[in-house]
N, C-alpha and C. Protein backbone atom coordinates (compact mmCIF):
# COMPACT_ATOMS: atom_id res chain seq x y z
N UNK A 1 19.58 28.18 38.84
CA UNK A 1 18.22 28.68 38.79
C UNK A 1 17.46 28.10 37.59
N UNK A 2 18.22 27.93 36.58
CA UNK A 2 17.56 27.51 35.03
C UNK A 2 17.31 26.26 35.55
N UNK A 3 17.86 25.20 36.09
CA UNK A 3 17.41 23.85 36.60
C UNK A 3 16.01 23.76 37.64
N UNK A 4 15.65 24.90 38.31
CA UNK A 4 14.44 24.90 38.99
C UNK A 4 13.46 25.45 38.24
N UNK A 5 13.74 26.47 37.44
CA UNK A 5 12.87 26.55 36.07
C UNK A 5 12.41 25.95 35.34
N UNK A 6 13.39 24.79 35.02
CA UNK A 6 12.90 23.54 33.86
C UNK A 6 12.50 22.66 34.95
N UNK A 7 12.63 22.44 35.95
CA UNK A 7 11.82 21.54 37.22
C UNK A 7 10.35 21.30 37.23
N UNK A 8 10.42 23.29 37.45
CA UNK A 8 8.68 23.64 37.74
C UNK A 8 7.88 23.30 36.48
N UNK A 9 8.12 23.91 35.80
CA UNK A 9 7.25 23.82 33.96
C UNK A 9 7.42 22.19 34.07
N UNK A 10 8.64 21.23 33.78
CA UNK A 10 8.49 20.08 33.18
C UNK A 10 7.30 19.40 34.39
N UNK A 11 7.64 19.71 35.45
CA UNK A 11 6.28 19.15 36.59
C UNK A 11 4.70 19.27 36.35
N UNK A 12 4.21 20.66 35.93
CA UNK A 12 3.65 21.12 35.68
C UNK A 12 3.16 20.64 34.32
N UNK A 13 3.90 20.54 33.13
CA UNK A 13 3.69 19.67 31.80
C UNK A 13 3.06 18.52 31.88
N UNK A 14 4.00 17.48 32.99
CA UNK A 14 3.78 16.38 32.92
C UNK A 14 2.41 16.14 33.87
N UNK A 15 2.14 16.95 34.16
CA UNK A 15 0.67 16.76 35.04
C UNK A 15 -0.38 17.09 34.21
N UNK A 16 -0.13 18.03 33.49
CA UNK A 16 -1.46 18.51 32.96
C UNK A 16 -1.45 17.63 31.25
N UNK A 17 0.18 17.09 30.36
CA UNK A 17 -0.57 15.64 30.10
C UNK A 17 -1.09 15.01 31.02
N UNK A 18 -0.88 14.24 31.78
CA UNK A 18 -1.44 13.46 32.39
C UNK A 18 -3.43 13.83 32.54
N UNK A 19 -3.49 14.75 32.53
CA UNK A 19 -5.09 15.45 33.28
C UNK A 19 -5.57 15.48 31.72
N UNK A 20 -5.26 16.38 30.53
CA UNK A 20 -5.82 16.34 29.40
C UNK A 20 -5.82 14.85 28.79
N UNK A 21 -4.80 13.57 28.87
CA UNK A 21 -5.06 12.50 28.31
C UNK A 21 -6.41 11.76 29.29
N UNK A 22 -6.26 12.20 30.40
CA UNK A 22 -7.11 11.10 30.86
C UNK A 22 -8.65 11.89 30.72
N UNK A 23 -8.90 13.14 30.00
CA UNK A 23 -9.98 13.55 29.95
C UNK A 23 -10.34 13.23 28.78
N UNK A 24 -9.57 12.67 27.78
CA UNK A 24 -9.67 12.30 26.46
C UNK A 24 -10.36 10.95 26.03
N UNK A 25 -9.79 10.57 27.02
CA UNK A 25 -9.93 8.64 26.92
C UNK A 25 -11.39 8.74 27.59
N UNK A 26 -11.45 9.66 28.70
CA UNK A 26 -13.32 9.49 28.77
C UNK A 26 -14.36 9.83 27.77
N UNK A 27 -14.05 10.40 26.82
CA UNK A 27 -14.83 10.83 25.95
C UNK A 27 -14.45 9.73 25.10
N UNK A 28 -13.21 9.13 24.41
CA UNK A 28 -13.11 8.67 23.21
C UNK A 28 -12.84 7.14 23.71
N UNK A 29 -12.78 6.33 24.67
CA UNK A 29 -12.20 5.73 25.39
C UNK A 29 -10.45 5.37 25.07
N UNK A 30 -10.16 3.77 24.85
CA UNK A 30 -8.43 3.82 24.52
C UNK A 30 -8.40 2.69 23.60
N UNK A 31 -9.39 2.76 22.36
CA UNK A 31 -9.44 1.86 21.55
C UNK A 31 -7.68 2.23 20.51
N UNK A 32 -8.14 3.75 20.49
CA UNK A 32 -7.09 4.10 19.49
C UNK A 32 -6.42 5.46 20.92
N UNK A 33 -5.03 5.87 20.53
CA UNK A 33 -4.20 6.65 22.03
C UNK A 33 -4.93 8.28 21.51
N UNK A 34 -5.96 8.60 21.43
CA UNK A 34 -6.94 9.62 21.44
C UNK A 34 -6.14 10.70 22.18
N UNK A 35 -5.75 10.19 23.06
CA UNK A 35 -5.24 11.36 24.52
C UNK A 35 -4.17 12.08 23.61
N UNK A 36 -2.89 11.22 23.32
CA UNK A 36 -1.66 10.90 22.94
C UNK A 36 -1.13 11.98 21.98
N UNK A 37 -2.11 11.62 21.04
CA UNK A 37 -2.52 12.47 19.64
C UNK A 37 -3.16 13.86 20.04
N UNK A 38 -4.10 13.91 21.21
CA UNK A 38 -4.44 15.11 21.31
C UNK A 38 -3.27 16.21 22.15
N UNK A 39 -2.13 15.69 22.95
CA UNK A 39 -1.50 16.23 23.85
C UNK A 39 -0.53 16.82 22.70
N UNK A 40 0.15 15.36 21.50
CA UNK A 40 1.12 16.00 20.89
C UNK A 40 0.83 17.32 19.41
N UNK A 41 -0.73 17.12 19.13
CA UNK A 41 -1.12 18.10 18.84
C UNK A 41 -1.12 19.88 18.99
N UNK A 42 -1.86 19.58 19.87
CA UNK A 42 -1.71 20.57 20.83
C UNK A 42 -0.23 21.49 21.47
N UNK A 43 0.35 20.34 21.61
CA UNK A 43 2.19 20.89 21.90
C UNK A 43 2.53 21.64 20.96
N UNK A 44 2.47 21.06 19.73
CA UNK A 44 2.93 21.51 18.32
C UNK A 44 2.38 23.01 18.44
N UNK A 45 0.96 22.76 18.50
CA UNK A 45 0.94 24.13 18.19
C UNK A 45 1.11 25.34 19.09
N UNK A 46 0.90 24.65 20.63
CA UNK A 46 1.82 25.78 21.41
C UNK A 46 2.73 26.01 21.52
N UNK A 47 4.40 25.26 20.73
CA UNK A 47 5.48 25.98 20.56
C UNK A 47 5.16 26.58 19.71
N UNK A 48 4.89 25.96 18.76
CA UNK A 48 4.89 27.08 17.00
C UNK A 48 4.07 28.30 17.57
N UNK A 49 3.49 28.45 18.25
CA UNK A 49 3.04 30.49 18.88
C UNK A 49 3.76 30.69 19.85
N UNK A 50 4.40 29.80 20.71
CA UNK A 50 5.84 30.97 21.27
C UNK A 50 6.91 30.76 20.57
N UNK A 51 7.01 29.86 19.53
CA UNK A 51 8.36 30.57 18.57
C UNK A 51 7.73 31.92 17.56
N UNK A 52 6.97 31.84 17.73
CA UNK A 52 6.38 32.82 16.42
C UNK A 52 6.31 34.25 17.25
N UNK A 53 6.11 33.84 18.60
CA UNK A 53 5.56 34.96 19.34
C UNK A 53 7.24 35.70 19.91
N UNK A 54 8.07 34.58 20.09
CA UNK A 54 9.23 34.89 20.13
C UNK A 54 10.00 35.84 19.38
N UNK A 55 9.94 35.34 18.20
CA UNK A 55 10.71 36.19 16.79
C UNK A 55 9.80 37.86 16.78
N UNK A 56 8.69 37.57 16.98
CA UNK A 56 8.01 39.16 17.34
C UNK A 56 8.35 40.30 18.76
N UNK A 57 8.41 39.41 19.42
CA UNK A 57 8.55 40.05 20.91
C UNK A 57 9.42 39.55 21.58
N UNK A 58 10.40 40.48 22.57
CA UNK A 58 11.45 40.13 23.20
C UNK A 58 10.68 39.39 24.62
N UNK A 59 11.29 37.79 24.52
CA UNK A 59 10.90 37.46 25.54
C UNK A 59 12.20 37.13 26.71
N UNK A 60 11.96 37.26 27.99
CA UNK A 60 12.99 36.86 28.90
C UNK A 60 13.23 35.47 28.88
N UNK A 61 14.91 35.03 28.81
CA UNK A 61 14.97 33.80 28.48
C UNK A 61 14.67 32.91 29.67
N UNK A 62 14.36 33.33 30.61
CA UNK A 62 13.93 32.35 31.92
C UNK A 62 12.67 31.87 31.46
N UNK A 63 11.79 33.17 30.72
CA UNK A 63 10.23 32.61 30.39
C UNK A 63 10.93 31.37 29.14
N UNK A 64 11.69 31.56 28.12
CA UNK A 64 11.40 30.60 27.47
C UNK A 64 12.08 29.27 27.60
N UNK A 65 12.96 29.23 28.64
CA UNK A 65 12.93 28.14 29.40
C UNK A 65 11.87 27.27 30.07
N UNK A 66 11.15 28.44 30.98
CA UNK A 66 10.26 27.84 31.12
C UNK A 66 9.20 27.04 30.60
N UNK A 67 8.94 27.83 29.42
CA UNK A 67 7.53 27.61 28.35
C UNK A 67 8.09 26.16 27.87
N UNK A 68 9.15 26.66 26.98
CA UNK A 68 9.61 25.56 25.95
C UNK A 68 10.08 24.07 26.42
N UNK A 69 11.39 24.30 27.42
CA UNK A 69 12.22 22.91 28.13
C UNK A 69 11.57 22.33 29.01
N UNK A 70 10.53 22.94 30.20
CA UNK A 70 9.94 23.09 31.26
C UNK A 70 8.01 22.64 30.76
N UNK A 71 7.80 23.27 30.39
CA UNK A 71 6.47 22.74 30.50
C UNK A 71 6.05 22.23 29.33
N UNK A 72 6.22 22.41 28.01
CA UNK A 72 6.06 22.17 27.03
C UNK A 72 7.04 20.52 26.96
N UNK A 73 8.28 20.56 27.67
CA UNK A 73 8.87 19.61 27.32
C UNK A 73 8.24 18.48 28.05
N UNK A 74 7.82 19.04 29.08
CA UNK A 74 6.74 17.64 30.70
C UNK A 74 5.75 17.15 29.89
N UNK A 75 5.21 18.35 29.05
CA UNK A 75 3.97 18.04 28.38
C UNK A 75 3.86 17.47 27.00
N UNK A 76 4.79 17.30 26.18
CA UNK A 76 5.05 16.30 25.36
C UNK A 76 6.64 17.02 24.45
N UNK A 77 7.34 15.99 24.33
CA UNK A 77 9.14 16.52 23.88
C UNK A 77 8.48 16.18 21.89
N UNK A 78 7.55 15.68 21.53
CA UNK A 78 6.82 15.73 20.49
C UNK A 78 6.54 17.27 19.96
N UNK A 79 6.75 18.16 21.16
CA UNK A 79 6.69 19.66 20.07
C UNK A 79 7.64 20.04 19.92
N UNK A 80 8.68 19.63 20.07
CA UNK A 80 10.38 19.98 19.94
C UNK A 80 10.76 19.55 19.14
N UNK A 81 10.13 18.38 18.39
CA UNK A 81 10.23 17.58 17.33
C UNK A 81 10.16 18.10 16.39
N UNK A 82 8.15 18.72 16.50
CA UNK A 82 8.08 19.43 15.49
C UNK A 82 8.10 20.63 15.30
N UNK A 83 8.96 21.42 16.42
CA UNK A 83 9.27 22.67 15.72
C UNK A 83 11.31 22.65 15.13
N UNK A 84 11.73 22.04 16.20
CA UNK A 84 12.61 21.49 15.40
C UNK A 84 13.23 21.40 13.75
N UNK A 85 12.12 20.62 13.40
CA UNK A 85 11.79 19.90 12.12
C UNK A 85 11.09 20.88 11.19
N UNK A 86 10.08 21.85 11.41
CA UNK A 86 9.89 22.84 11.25
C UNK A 86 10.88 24.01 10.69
N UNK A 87 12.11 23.92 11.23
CA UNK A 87 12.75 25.49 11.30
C UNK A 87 13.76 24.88 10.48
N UNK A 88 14.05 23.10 10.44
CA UNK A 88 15.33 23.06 9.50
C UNK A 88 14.36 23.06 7.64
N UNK A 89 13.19 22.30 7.91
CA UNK A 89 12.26 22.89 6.85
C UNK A 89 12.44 24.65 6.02
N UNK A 90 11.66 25.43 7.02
CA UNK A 90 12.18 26.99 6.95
C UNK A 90 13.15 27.56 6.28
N UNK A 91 14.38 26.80 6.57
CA UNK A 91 15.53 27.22 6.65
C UNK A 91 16.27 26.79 5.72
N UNK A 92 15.64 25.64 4.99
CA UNK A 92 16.21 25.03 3.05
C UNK A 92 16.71 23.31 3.61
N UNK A 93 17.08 23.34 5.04
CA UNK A 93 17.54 21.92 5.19
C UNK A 93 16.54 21.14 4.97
N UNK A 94 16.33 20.63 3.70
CA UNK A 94 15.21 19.65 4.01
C UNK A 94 16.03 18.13 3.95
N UNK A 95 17.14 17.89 3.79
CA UNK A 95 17.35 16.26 4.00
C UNK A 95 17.47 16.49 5.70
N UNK A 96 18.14 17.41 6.29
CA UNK A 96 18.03 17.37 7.66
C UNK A 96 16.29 17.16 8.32
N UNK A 97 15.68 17.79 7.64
CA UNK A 97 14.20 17.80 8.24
C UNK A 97 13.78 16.35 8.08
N UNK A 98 14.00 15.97 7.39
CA UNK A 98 13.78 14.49 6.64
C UNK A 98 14.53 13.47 7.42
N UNK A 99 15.39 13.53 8.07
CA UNK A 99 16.39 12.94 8.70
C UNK A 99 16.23 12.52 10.25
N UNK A 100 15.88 13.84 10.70
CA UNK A 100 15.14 14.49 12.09
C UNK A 100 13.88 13.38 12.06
N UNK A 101 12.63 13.85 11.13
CA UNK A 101 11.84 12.95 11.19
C UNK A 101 11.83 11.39 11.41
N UNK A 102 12.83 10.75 10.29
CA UNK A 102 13.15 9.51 10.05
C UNK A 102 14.07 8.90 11.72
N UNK A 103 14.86 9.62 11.71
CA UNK A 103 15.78 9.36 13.07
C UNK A 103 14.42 9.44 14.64
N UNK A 104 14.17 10.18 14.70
CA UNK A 104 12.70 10.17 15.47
C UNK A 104 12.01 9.39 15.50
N UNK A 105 11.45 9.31 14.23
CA UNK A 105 10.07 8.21 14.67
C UNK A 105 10.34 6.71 14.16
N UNK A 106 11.16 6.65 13.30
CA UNK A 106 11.08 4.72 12.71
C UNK A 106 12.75 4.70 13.51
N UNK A 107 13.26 5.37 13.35
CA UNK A 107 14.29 4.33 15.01
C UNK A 107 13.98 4.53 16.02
N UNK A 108 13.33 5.60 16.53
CA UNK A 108 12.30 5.42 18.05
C UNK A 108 11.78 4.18 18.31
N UNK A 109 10.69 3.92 17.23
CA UNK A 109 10.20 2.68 16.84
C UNK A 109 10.63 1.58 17.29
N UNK A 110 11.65 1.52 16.19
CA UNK A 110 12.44 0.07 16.49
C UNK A 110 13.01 0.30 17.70
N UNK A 111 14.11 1.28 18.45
CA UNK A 111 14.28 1.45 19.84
C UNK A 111 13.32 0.64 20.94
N UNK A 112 12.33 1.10 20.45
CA UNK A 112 10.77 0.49 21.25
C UNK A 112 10.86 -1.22 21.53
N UNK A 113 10.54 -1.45 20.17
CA UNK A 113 10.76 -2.88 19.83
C UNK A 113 11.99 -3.58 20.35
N UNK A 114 13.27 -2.73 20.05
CA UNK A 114 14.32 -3.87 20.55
C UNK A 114 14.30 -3.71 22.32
N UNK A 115 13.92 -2.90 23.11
CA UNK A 115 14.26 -3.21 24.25
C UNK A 115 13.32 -3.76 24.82
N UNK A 116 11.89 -3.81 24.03
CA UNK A 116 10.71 -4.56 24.06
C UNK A 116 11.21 -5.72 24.36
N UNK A 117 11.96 -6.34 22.63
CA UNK A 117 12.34 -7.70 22.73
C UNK A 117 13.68 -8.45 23.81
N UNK A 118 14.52 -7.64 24.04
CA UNK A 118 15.45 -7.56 24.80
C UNK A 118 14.99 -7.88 26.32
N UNK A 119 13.93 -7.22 26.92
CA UNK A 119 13.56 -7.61 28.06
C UNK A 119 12.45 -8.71 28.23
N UNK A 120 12.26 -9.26 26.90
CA UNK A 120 11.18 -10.37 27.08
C UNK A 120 11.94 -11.35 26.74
């Protein structure tokens, strides 16, 4: 059942990025990824209020499957990042937070690049 849960939401995520970037780029066009920035924005801060909303109120873990893996994850895995990164912050790990970050985004990066270069 948890696999048709994270189905529906990640479907649902990945559509409505899709619908908020391309409403972005009409306004800002795609000089700079306007959309990109606005989706992973936005993510951020809708986990950080259902983790926050979490720790306050008992939620059913199907909902936070849903919210978090499921639609939040369709809709950018950039807020997992940063709540992630967030909670080892919180929590005193900061070479882990630091690590998380670094492992994320500059070997993502290069990831990018080498299979870039690899298939050209």
């Amino acid at each position: 059942m948890n696999y048709l849960i994270i189905f529906i939401g990640g479907g649902i995520g990945a559509m409505s990025r899709y619908a908020l970037q391309g409403i972005v780029y009409e306004f800002t066009g795609a000089a700079f990824p306007y959309g990109t920035l606005m989706v992973n924005v936005l993510g951020c801060f809708l986990i950080g209020v259902f983790a926050g909303a979490s720790e306050k109120f008992i939620i059913d873990p199907q909902w936070r499957i849903f919210l978090t893996i499921g639609l939040l994850g369709g809709f950018t895995t950039f807020s997992s990042l940063g709540y992630e990164t967030f909670a080892l912050f919180r929590d005193g790990e900061i070479l882990l937070a630091l690590a998380n970050i670094f492992g994320s985004v500059l070997i993502g990066l290069l990831s990018v690049w080498l299979g870039f270069f690899l298939i050209k």
